[in-house]
Protein backbone atom coordinates (compact mmCIF):
# COMPACT_ATOMS: atom_id res chain seq x y z
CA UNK A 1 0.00 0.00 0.00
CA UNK A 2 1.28 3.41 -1.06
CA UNK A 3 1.87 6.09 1.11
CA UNK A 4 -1.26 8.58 0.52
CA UNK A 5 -3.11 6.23 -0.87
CA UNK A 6 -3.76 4.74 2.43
CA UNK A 7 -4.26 8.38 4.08
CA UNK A 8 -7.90 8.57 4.30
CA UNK A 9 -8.58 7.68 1.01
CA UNK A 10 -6.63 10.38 -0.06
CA UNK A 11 -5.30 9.93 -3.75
CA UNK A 12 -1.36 10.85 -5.37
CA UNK A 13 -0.78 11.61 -8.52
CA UNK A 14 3.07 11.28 -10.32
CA UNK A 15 3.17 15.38 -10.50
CA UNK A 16 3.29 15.07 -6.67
CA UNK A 17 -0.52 16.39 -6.03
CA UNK A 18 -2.30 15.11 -3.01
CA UNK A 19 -6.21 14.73 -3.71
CA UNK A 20 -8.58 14.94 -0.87
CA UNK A 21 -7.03 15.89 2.07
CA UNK A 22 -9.74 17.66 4.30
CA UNK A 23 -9.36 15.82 6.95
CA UNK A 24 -5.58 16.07 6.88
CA UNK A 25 -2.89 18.84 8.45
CA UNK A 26 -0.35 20.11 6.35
CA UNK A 27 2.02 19.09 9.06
CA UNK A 28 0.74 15.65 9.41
CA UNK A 29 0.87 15.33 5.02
CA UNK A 30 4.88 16.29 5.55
CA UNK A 31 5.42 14.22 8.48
CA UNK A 32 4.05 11.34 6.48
CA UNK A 33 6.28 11.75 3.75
CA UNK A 34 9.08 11.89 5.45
CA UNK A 35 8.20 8.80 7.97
CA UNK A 36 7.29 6.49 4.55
CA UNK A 37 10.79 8.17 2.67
CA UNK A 38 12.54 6.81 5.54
CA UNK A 39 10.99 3.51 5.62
CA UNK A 40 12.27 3.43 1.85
CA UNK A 41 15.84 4.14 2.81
CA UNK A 42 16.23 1.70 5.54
CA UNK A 43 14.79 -0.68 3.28
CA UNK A 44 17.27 0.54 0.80
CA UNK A 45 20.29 0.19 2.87
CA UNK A 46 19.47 -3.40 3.94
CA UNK A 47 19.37 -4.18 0.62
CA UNK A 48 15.43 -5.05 0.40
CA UNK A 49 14.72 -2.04 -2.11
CA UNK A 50 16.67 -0.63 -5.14
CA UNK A 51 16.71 3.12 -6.10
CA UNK A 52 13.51 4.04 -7.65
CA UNK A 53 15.02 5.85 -10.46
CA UNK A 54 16.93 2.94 -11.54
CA UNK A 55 14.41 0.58 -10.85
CA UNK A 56 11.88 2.65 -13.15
CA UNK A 57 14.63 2.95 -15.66
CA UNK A 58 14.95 -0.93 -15.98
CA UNK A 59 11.07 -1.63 -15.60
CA UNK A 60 9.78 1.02 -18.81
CA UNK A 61 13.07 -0.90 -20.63
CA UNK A 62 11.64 -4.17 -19.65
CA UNK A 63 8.04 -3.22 -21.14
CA UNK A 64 9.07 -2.16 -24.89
CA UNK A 65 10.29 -5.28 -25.38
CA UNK A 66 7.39 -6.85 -24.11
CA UNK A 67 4.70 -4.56 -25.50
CA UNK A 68 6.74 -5.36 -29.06
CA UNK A 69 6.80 -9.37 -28.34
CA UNK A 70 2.69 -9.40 -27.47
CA UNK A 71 1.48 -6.63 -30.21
CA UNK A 72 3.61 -9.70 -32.52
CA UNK A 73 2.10 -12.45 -31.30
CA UNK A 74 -1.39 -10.43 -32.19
CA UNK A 75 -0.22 -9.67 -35.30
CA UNK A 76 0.15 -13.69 -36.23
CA UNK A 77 -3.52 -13.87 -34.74
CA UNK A 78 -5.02 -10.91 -36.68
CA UNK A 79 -3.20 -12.35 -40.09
CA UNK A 80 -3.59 -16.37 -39.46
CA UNK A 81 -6.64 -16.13 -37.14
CA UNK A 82 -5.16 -18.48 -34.72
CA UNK A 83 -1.78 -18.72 -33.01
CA UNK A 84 -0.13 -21.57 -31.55
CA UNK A 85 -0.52 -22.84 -27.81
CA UNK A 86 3.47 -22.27 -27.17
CA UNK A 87 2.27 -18.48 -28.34
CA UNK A 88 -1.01 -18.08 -26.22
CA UNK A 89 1.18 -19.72 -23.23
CA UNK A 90 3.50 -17.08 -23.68
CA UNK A 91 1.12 -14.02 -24.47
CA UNK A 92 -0.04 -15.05 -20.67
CA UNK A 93 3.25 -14.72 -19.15
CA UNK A 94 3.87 -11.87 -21.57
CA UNK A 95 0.47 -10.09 -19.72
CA UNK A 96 1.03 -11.09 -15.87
CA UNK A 97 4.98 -10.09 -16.23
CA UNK A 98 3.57 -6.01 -18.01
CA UNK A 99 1.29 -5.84 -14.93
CA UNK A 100 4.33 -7.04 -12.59
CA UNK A 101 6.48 -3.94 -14.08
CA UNK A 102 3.51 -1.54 -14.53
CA UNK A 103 2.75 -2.30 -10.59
CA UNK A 104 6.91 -1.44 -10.19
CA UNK A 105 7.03 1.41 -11.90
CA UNK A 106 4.06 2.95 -10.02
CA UNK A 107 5.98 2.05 -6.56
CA UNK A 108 8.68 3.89 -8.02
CA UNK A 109 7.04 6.72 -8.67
CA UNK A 110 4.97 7.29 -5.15
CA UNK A 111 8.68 7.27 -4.22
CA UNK A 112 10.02 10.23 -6.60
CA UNK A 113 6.50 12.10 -5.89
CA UNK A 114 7.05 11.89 -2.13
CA UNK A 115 10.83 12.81 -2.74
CA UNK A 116 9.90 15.70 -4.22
CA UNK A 117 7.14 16.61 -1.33
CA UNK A 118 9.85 16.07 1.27
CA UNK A 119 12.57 17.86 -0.64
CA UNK A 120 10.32 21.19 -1.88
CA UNK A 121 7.76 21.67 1.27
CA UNK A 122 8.06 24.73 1.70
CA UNK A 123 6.76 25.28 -1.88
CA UNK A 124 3.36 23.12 -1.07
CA UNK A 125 0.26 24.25 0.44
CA UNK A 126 -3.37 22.79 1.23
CA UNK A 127 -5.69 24.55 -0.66
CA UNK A 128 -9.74 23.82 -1.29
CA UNK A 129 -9.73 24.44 -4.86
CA UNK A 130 -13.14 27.21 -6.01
CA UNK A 131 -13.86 28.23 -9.68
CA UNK A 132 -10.76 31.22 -10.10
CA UNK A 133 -8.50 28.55 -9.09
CA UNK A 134 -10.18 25.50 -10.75
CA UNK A 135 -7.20 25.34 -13.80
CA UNK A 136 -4.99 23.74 -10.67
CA UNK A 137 -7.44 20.91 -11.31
CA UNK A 138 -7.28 21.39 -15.02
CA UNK A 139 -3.40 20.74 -14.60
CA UNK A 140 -3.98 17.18 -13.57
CA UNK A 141 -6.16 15.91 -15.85
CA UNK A 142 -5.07 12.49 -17.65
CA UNK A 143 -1.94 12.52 -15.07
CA UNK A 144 -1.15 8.99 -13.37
CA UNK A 145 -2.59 8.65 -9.79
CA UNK A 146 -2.36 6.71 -7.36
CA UNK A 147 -5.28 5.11 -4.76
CA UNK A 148 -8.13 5.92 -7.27
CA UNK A 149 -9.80 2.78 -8.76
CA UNK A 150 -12.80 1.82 -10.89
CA UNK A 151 -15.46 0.63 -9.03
CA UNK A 152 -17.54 -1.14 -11.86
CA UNK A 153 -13.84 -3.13 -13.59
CA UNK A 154 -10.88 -2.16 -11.03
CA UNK A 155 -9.18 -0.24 -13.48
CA UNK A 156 -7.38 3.40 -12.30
CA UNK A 157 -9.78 6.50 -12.73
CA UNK A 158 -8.09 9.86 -13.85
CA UNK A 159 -9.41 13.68 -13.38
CA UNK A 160 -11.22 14.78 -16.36
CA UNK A 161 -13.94 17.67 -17.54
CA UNK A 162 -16.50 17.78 -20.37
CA UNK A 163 -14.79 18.28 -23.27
CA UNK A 164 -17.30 20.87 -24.65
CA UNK A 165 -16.60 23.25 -21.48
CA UNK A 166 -13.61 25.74 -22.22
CA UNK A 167 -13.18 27.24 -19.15
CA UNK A 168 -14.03 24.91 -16.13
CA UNK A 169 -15.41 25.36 -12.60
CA UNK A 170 -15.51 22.92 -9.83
CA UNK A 171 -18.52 21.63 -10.42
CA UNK A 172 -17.34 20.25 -14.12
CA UNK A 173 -14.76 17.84 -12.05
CA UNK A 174 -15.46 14.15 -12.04
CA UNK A 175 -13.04 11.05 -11.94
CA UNK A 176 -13.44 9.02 -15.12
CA UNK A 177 -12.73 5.01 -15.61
CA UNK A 178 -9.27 4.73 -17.94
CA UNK A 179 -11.29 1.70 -19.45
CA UNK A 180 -13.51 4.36 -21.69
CA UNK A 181 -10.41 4.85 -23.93
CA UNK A 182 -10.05 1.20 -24.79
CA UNK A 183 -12.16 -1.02 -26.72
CA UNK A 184 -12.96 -4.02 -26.71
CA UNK A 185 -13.06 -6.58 -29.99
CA UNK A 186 -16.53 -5.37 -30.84
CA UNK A 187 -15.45 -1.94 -30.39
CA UNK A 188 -17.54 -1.06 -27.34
CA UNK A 189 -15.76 0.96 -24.83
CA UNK A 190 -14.65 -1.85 -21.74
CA UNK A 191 -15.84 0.87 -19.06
CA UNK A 192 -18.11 4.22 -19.09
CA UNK A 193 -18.40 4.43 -15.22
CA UNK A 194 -17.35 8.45 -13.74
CA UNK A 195 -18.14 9.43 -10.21
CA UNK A 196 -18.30 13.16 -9.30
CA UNK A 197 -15.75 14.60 -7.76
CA UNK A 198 -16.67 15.40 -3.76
CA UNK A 199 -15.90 18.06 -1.88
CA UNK A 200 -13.12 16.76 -0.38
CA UNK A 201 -11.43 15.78 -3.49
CA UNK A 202 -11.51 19.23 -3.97
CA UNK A 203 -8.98 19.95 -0.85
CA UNK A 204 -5.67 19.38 -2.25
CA UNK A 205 -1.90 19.86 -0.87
CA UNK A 206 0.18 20.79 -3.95
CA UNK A 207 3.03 23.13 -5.39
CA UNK A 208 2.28 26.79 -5.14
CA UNK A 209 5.18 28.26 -6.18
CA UNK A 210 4.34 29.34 -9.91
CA UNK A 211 3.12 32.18 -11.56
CA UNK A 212 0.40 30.15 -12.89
CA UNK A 213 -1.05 29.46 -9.31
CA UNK A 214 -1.25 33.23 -8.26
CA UNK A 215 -3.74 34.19 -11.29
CA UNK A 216 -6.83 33.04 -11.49
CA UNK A 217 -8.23 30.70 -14.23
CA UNK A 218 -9.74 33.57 -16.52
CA UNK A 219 -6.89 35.35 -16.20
CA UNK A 220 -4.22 32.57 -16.92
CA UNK A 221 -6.20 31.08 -20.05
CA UNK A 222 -7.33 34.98 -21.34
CA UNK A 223 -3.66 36.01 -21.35
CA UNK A 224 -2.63 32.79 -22.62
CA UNK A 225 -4.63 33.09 -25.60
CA UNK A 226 -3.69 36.51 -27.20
CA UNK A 227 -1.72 36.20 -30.85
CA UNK A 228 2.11 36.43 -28.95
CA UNK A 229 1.80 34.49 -25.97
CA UNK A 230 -0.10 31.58 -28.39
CA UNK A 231 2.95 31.75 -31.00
CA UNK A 232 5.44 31.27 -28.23
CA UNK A 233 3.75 28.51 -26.57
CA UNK A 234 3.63 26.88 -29.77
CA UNK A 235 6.91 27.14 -31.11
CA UNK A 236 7.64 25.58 -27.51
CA UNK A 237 5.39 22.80 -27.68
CA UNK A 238 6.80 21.90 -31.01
CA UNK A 239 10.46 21.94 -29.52
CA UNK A 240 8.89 19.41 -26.53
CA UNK A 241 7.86 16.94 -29.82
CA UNK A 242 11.03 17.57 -31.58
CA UNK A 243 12.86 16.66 -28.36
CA UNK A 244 11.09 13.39 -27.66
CA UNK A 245 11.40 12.30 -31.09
CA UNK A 246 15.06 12.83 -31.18
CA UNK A 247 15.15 11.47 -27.64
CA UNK A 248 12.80 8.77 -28.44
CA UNK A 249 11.32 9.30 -25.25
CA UNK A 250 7.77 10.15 -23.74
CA UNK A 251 6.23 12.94 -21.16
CA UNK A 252 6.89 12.31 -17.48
CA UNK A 253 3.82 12.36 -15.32
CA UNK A 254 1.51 10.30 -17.96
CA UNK A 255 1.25 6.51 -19.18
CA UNK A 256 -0.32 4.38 -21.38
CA UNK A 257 -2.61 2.39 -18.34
CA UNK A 258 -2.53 -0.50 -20.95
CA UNK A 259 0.81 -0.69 -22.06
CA UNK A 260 2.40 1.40 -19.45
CA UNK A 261 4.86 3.03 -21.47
CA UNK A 262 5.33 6.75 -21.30
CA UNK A 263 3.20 9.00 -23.21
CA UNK A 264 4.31 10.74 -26.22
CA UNK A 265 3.15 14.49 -26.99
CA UNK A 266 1.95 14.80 -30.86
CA UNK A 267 0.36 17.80 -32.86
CA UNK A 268 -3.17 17.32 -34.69
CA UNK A 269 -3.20 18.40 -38.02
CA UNK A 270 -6.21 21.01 -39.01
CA UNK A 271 -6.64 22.24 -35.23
CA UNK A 272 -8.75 24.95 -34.08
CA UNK A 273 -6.97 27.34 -31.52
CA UNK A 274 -4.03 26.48 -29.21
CA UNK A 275 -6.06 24.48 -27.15
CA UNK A 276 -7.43 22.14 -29.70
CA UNK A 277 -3.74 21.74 -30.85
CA UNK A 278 -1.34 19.44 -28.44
CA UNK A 279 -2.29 15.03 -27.45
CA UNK A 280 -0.71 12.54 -25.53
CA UNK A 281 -0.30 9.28 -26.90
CA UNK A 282 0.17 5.60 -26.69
CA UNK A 283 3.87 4.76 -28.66
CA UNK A 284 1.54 2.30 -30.08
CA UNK A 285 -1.66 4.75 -31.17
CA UNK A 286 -2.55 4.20 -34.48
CA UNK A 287 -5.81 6.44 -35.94
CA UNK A 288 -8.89 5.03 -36.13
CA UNK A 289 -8.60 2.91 -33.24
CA UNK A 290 -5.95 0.76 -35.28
CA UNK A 291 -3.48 0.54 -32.51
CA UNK A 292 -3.89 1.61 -28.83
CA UNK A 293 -6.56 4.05 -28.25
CA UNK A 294 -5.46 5.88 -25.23
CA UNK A 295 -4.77 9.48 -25.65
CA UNK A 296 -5.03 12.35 -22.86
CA UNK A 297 -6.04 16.07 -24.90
CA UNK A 298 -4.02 19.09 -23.42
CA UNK A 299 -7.45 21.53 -23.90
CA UNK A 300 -6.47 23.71 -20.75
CA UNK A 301 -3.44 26.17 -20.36
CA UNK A 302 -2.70 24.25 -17.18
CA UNK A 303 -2.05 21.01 -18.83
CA UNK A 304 0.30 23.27 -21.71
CA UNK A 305 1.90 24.89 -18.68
CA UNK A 306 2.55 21.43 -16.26
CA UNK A 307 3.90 19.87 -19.37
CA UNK A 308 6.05 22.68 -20.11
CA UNK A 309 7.35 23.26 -16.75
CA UNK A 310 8.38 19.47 -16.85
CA UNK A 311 10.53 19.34 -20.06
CA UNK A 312 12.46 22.87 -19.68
CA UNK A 313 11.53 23.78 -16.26
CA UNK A 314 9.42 26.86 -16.57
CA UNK A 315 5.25 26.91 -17.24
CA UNK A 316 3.54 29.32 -19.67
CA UNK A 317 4.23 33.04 -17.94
């Protein structure tokens, strides 16, 4: 059991946001952190746990090669309509061995998003997030969590918002099931279950420190939007897929909860706007549902300026 995920219900996600912590001190949040990040480096010095960077680093190696092998082995199916038992027997290894590393690499993470609690409190505060601060929300939308599963299929549930509304408020929150982005071999969606977000997942402990936290939501998407500030950010954004490409690497903060490979950021073609402009996707998306279907739309300045702040270390002012 993870650290905040066991607080009260209380849910992490990777970008080291704590989700629904009413109930819970600042102080007592911190001390937490630092009792579990202690636990890890006992553990570590006995020799019972290995350095969560390095461990992540081997586990995301581990699944390419895996995600390659099965997506072959479905290939022979797809072309041959059968595959042999040697094949299926393997595929099943090939399945339980992804979920071994998937479960790994989101150990490893709690780890590096407590780290980075611990090592930047003073730049954290507990806020209850209202409508001029709702893009804080907005910022974690499609981000990896930790402690928040489907109800209906057991699958993680993410932050999202109608797509339709530009400019969210609190009430526009709910947690949605990751299974509505995959489908299954008659093309229905596995999972539509959401739940509403309550009023304590609205009391969150999170980084503070940014320009983009001071302004309120109007504000920060109003001045985001005029002609210059829209070129820069995209001439930015394009460097971030120019990077990754080069890099051959994905976004921190956001995985494939299939595959669970790092996220890629890609640029539709014929967008409307800034915000219609910038996805996340699968290394194995295809269009048209061809390949992996899971994508997370950046269609908030928050999500632009988190993602930003990430690669070259400062947001969108």
């Amino acid at each position: 059991m993870g650290l905040f995920s066991s607080l009260f219900g209380a849910v992490l996600t990777i970008a080291a946001t704590v989700v629904n912590v009413a109930v819970k001190a600042t102080s007592e949040i911190l001390n937490a952190a630092a009792d579990f990040l202690d636990e890890v480096t006992k553990e570590k010095d006995r020799g019972k746990s290995p350095d969560a960077e390095v461990s992540k680093y081997k586990a995301d190696d581990e699944l390419k090669y895996i995600n390659d092998e099965l997506l072959s082995i479905l290939g022979k199916y797809q072309n041959n309509g059968r595959v042999s038992l040697a094949e299926k027997r393997r595929a099943e290894y090939l399945r339980d061995r992804r979920n071994e590393l998937k479960g790994e690499i989101k150990s490893s993470d709690e780890i590096i998003s407590t780290t980075e609690i611990v090592t930047h409190s003073e730049a954290f505060n507990k806020l209850t997030i209202v409508d001029s601060k709702a893009h804080i929300i907005q910022g974690q939308v499609g981000v990896s969590s930790f402690g928040k599963t489907c109800s209906e299929c057991g699958r993680e549930m993410q932050i999202q918002w109608p797509r339709t509304v530009k400019i969210a408020t609190v009430s526009d929150f709910f947690w949605g099931c990751t299974g509505w982005f995959l489908f299954n071999a008659n093309g229905h969606r596995y999972c539509h279950h959401t739940e509403k977000m309550s009023l304590g997942d609205l009391s969150i402990f999170t980084r503070c420190d940014t320009l983009e936290t001071e302004v309120s939501n109007e504000e920060l998407t109003a001045l985001v939007m005029l002609p210059e500030p829209s070129k820069i950010i995209t001439e930015r954004m394009d460097d971030v897929i120019s990077d990754q490409k080069n890099q051959r690497r994905g976004t921190n903060d956001y995985r494939c909860p299939v595959h669970g490979e790092l996220l890629a950021l890609k640029r539709k073609h014929n967008a409307v706007g800034l915000l219609d402009q910038y996805f996340l996707s699968c290394s194995h998306w295809k269009p048209n549902n061809a390949g992996c279907s899971y994508i997370v739309k950046l269609k908030s300045v928050m999500q632009l300026s988190n993602l930003l702040a990430k690669e070259s270390g400062t947001g969108v002012l």
